[in-house]
C-alpha atoms as a PDB file:
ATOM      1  CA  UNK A   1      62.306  -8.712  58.612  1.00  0.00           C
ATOM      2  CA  UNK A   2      62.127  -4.681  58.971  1.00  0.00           C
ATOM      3  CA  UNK A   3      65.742  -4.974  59.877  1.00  0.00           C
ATOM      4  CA  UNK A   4      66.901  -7.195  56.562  1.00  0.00           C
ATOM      5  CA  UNK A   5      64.489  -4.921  54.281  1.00  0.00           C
ATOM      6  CA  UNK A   6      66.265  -1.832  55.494  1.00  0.00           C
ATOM      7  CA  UNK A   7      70.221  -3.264  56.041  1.00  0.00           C
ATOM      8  CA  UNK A   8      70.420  -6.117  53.247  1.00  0.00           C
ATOM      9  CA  UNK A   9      73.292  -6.856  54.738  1.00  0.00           C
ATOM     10  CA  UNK A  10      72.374  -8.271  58.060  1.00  0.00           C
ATOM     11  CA  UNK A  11      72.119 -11.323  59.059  1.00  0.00           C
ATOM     12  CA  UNK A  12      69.461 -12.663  61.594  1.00  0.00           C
ATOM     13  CA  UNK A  13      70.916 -15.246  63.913  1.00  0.00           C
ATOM     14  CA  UNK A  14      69.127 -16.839  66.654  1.00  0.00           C
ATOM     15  CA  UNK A  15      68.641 -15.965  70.773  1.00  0.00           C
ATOM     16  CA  UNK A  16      67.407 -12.318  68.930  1.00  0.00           C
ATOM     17  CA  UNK A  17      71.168 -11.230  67.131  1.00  0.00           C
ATOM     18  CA  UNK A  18      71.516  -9.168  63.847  1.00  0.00           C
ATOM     19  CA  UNK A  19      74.926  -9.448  62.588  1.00  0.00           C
ATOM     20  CA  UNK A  20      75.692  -6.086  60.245  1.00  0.00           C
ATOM     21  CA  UNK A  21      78.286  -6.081  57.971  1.00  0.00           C
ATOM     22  CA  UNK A  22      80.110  -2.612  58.032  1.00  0.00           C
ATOM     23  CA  UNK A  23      82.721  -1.496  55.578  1.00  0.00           C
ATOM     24  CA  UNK A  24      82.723  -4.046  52.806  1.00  0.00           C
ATOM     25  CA  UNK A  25      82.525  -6.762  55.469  1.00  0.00           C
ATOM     26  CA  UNK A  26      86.031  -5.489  57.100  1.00  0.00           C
ATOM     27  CA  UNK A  27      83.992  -5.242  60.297  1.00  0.00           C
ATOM     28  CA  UNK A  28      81.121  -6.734  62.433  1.00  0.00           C
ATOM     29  CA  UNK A  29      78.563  -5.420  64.770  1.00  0.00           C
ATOM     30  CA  UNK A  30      75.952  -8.169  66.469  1.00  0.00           C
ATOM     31  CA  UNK A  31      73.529  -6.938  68.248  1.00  0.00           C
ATOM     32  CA  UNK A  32      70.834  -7.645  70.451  1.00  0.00           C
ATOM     33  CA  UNK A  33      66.942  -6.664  69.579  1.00  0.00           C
ATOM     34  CA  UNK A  34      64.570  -6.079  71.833  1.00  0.00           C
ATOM     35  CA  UNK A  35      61.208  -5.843  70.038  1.00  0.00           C
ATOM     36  CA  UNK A  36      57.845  -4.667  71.118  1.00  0.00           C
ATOM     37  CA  UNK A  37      54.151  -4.671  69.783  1.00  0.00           C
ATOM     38  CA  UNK A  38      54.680  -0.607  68.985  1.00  0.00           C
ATOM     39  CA  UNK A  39      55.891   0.146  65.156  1.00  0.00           C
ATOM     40  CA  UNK A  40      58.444   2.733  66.711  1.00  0.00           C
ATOM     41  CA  UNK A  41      59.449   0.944  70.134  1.00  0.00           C
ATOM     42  CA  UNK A  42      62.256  -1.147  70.312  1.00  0.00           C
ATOM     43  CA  UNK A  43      65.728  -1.551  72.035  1.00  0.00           C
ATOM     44  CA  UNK A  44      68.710  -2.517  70.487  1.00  0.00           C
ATOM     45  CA  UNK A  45      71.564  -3.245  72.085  1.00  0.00           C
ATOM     46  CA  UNK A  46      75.390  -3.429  70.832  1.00  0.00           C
ATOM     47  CA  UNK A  47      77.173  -6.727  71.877  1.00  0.00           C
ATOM     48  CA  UNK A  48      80.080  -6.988  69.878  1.00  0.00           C
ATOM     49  CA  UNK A  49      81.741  -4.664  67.199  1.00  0.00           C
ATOM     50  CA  UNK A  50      85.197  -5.506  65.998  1.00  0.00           C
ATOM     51  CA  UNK A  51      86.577  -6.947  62.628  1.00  0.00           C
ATOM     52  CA  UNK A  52      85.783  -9.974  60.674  1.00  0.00           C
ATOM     53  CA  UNK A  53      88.675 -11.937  62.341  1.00  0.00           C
ATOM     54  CA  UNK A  54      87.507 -10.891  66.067  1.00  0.00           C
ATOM     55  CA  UNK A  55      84.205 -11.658  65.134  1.00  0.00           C
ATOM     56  CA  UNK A  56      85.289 -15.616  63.842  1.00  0.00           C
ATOM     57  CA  UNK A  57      86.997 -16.326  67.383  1.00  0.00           C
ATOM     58  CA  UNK A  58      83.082 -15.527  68.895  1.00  0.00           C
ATOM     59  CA  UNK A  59      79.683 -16.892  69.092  1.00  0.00           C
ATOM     60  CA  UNK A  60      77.552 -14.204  68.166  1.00  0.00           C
ATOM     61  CA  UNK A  61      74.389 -16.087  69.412  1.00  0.00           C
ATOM     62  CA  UNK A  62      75.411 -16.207  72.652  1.00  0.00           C
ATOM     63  CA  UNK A  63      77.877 -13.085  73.423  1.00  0.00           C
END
């Protein structure tokens, strides 16, 4: 929920994905999180970023 308070416009999907929005929704990032019991450890890790289009023809849950 750290993520959504900070980025309102993520999304949090499923198998640990955050879909942000960038530009106006012209373009998508999903990533992968990695979280950890420490308050300033965690790994995130980029797993798609392309536009709204490429991102329709995935599924962000499992890329």
């Amino acid at each position: 929920m750290d993520i959504k308070q900070q980025y309102g416009s993520a999304s949090i999907l499923g198998n640990r994905r955050v879909v942000f929005n960038i530009r106006g929704n012209r373009y998508r990032m999903v990533v992968a999180v990695r979280y950890t019991t420490e308050e300033s450890e965690g790994t995130v890790f980029i797993k798609f970023a392309g536009t709204h289009e490429e991102y329709d023809a995935i599924d962000p849950v499992k890329i």
